[in-house]
N, C-alpha and C. Protein backbone atom coordinates (compact mmCIF):
# COMPACT_ATOMS: atom_id res chain seq x y z
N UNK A 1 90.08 4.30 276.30
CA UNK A 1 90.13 4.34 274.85
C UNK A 1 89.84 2.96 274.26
N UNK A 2 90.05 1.99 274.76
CA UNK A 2 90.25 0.72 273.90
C UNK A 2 88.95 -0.02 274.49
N UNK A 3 87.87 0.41 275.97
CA UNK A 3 86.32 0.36 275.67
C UNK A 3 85.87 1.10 274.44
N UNK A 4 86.10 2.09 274.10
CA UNK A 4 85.06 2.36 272.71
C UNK A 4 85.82 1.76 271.41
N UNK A 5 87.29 1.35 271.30
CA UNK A 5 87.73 0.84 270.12
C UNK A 5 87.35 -0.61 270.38
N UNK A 6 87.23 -1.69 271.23
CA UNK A 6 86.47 -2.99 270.61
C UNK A 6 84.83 -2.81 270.53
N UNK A 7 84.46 -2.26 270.85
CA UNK A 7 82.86 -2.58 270.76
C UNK A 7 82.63 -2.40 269.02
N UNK A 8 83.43 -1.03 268.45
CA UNK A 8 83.19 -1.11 266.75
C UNK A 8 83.71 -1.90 266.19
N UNK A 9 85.22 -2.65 266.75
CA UNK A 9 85.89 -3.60 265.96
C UNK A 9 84.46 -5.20 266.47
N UNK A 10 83.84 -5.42 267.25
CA UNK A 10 83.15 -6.54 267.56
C UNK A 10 81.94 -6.37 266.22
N UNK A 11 81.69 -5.11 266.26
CA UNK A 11 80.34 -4.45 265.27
C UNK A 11 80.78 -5.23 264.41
N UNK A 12 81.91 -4.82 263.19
CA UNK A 12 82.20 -4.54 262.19
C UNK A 12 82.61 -6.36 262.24
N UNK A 13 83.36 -6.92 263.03
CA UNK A 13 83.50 -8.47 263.01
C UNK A 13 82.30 -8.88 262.67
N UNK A 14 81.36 -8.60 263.33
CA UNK A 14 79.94 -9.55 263.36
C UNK A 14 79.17 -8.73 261.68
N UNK A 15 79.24 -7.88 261.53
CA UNK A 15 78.96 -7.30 260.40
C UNK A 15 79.24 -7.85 259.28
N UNK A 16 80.90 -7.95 258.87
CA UNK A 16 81.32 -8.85 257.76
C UNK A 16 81.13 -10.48 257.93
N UNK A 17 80.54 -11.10 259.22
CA UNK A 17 80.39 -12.15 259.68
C UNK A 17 78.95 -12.23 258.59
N UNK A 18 77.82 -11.40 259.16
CA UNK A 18 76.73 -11.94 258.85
C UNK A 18 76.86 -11.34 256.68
N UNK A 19 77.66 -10.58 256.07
CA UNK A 19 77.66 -10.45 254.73
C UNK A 19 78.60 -11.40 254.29
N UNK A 20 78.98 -12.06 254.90
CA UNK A 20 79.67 -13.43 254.63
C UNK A 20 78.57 -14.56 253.69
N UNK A 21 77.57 -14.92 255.35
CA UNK A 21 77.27 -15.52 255.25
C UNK A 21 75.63 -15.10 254.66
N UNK A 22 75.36 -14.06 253.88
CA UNK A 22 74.36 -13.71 253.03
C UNK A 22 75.31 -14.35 251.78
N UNK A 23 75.89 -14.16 251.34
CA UNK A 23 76.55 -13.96 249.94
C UNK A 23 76.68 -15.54 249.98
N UNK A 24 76.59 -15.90 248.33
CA UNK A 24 76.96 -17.27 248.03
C UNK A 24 78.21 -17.66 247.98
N UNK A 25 78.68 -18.86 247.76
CA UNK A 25 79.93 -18.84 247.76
C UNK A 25 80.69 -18.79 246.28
N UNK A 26 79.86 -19.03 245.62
CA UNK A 26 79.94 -18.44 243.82
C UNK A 26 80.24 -17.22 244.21
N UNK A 27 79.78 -16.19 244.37
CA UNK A 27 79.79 -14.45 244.58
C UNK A 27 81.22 -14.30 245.07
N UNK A 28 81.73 -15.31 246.13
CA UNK A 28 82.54 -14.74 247.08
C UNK A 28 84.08 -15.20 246.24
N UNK A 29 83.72 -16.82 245.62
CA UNK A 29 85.31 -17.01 244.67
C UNK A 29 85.58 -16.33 243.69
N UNK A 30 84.35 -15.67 243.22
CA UNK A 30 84.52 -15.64 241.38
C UNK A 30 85.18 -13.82 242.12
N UNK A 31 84.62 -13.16 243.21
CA UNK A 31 85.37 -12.18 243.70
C UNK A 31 87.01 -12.71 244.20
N UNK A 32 87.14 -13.32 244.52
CA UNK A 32 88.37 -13.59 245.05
C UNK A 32 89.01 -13.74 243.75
N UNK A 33 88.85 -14.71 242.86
CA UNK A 33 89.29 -14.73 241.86
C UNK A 33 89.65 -13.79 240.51
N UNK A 34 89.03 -12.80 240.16
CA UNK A 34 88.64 -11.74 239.76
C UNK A 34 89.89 -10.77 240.51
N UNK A 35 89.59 -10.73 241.45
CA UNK A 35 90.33 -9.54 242.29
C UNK A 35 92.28 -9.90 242.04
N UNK A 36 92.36 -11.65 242.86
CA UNK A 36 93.95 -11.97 242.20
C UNK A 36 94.14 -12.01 241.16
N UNK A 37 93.15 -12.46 239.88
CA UNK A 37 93.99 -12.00 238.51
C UNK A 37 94.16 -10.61 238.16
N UNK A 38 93.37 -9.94 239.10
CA UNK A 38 93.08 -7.98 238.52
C UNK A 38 95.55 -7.86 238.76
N UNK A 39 94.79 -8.01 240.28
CA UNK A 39 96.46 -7.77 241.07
C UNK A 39 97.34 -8.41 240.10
N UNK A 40 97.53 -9.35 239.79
CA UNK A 40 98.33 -10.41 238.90
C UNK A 40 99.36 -9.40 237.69
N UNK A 41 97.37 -9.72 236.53
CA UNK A 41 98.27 -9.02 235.41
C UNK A 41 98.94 -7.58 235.58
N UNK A 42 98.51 -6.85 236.90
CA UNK A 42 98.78 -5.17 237.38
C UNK A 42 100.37 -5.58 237.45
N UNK A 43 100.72 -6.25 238.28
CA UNK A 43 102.24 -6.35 238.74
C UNK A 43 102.81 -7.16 237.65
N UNK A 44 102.29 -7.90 236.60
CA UNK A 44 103.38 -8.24 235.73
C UNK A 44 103.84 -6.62 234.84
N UNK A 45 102.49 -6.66 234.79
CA UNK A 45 102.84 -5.15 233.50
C UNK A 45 104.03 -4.19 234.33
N UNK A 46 104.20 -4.17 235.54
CA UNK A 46 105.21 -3.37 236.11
C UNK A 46 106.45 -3.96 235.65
N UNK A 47 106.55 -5.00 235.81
CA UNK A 47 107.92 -5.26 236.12
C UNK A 47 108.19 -5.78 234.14
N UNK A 48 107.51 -6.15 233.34
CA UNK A 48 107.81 -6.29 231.87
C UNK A 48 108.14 -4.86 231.36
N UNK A 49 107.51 -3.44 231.87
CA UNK A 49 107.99 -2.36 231.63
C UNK A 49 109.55 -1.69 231.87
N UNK A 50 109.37 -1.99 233.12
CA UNK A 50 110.95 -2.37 234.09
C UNK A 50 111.69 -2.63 233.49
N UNK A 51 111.58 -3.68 232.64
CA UNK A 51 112.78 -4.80 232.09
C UNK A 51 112.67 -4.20 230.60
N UNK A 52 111.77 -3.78 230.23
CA UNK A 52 111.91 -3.30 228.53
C UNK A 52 111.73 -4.17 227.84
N UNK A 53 110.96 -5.16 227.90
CA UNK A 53 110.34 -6.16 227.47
C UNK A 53 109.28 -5.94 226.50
N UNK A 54 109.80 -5.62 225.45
CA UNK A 54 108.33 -5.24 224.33
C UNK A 54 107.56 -6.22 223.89
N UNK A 55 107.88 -7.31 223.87
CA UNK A 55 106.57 -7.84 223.53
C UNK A 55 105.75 -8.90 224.99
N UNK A 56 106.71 -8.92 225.97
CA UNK A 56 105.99 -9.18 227.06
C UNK A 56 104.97 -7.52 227.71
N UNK A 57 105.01 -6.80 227.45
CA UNK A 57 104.51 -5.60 227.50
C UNK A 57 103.07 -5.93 226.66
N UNK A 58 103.48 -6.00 225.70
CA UNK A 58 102.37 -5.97 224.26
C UNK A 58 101.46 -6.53 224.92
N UNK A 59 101.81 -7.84 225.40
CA UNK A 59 101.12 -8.98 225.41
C UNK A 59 100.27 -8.80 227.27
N UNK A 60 100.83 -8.11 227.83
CA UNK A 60 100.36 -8.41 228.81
C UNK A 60 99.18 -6.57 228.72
N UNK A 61 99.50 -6.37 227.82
CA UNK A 61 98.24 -5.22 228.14
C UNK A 61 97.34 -5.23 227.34
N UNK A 62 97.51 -6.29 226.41
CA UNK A 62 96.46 -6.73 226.00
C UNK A 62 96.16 -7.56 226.79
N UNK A 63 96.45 -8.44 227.98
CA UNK A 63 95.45 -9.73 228.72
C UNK A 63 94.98 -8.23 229.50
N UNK A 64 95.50 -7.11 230.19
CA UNK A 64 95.19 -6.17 230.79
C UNK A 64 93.73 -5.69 230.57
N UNK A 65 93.87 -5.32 229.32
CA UNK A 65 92.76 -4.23 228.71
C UNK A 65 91.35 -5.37 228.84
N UNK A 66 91.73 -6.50 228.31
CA UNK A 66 90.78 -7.37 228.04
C UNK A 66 90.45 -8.17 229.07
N UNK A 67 91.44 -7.98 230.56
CA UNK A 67 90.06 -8.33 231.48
C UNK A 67 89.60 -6.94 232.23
N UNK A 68 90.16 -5.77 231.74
CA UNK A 68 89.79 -4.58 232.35
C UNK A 68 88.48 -4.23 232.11
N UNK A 69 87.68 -4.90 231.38
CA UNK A 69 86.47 -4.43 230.67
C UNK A 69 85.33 -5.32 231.96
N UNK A 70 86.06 -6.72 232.18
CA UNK A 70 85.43 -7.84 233.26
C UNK A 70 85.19 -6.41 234.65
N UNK A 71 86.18 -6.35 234.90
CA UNK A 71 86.54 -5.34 236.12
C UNK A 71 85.77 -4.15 236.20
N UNK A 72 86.03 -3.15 235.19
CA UNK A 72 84.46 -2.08 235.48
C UNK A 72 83.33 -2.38 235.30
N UNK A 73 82.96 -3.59 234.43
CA UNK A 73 81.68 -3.63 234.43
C UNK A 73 80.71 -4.24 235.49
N UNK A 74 81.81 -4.83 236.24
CA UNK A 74 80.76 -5.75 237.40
C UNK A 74 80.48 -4.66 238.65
N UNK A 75 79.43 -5.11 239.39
CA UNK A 75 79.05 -4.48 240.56
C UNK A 75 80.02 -3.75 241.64
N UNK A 76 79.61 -3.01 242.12
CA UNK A 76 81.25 -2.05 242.83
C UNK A 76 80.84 -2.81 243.99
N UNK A 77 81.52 -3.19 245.11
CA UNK A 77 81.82 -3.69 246.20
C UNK A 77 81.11 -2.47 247.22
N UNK A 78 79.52 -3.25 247.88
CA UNK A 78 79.14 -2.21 248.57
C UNK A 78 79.41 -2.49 250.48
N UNK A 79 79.30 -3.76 250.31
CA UNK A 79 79.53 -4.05 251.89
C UNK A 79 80.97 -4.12 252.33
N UNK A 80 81.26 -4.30 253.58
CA UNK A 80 82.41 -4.06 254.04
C UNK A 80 83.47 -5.71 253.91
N UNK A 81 82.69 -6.59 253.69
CA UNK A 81 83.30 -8.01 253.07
C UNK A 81 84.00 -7.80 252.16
N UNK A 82 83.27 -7.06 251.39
CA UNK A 82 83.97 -6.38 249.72
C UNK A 82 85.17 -5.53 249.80
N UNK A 83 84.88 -5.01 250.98
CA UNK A 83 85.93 -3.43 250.55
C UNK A 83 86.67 -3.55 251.54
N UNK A 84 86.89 -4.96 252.39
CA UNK A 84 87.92 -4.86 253.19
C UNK A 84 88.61 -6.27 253.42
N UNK A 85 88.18 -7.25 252.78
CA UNK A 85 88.33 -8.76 252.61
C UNK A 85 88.65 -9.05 251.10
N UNK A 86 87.45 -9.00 250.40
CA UNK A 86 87.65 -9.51 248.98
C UNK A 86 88.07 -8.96 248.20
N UNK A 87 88.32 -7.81 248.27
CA UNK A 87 88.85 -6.77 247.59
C UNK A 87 90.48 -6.80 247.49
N UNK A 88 90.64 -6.13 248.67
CA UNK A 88 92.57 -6.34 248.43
C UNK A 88 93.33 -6.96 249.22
N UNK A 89 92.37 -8.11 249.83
CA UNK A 89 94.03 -9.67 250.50
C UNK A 89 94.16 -10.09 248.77
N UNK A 90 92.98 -11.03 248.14
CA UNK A 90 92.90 -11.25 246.75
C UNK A 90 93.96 -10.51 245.76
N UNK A 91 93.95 -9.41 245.44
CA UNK A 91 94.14 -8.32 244.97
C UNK A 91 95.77 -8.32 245.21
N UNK A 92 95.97 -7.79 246.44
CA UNK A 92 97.23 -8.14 247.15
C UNK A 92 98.31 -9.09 246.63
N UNK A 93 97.86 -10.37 247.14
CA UNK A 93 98.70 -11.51 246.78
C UNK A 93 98.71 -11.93 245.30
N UNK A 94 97.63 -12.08 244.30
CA UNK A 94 97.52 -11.64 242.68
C UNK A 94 99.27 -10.72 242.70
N UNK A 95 98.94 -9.39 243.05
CA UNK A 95 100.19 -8.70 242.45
C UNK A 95 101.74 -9.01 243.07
N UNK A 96 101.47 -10.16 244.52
CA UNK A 96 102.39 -10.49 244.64
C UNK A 96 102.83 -11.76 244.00
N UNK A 97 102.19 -12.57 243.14
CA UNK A 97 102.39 -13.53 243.29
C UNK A 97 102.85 -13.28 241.15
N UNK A 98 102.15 -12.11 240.96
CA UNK A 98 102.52 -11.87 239.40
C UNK A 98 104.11 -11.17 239.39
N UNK A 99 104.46 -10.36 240.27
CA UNK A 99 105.63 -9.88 240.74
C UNK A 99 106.56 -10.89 240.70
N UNK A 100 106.47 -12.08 241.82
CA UNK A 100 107.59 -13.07 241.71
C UNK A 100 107.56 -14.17 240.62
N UNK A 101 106.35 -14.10 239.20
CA UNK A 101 106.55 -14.88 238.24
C UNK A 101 106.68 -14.01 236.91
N UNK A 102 107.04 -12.77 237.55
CA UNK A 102 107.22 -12.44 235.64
C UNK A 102 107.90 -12.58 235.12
N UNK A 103 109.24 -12.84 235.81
CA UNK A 103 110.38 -13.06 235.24
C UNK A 103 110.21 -14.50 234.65
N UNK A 104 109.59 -15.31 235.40
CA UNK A 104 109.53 -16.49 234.74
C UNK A 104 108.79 -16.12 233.28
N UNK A 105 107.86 -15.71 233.20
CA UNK A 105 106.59 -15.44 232.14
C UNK A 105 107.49 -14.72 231.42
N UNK A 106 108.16 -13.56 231.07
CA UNK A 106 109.47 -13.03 230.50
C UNK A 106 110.23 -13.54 229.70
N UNK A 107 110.96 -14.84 230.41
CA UNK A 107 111.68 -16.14 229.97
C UNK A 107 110.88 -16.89 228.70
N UNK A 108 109.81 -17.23 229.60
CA UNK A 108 108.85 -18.33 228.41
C UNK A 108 108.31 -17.43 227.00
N UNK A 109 107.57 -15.94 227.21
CA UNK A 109 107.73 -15.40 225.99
C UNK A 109 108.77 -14.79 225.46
N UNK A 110 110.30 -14.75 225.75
CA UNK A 110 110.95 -14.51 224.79
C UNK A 110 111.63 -16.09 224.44
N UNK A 111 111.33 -16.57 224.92
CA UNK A 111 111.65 -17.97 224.44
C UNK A 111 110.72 -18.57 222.66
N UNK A 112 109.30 -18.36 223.25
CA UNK A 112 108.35 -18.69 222.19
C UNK A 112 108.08 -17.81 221.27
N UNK A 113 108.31 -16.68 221.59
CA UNK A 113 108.16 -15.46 220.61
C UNK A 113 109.05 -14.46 219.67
């Protein structure tokens, strides 16, 4: 069993190896980047709902909506770099990393607002 399971895992290595290294590296941050703020503002809006936070709510679905427009309109992720790398480690850590600061972000707009 595990002759026919590395030969596709070697494929698919060398595969996202060589769409790596087609793609610029502009293409590959502004994806990385893109993808952790997608995750980001996703997991604040959870947890400002959570908490009943109305105007951290307000506020964060409006940054939502208004990069949601960035997000469908760009190119869908056709290679496997995309749809298995840049896509959701990025993505991933964004909603983890909006998760363990909303409370902070919470704090600061009911502080200023």
């Amino acid at each position: 069993m595990d002759e026919i399971i590395k030969p596709k895992k070697q494929k698919l290595h060398r595969k996202i190896y060589k769409e790596y290294k087609s793609a610029t590296t502009k293409e590959i941050w502004e994806g990385l980047r893109d993808n952790f703020t997608f995750g980001f503002i996703g997991a604040t809006l959870v947890v400002f709902i959570a908490t009943k936070t109305d105007m951290a709510v307000l506020l964060g679905y409006i940054v939502y909506y208004m990069f949601m427009g960035k997000i469908v309109n760009r190119p869908k992720y056709v290679t496997d770099l995309g749809k298995l790398i840049v896509f959701p480690i990025p993505s991933a850590l964004g909603a983890f990393t909006g998760y363990k600061l909303s409370y902070f972000l919470i704090g600061l707009i009911n502080l200023y607002l």
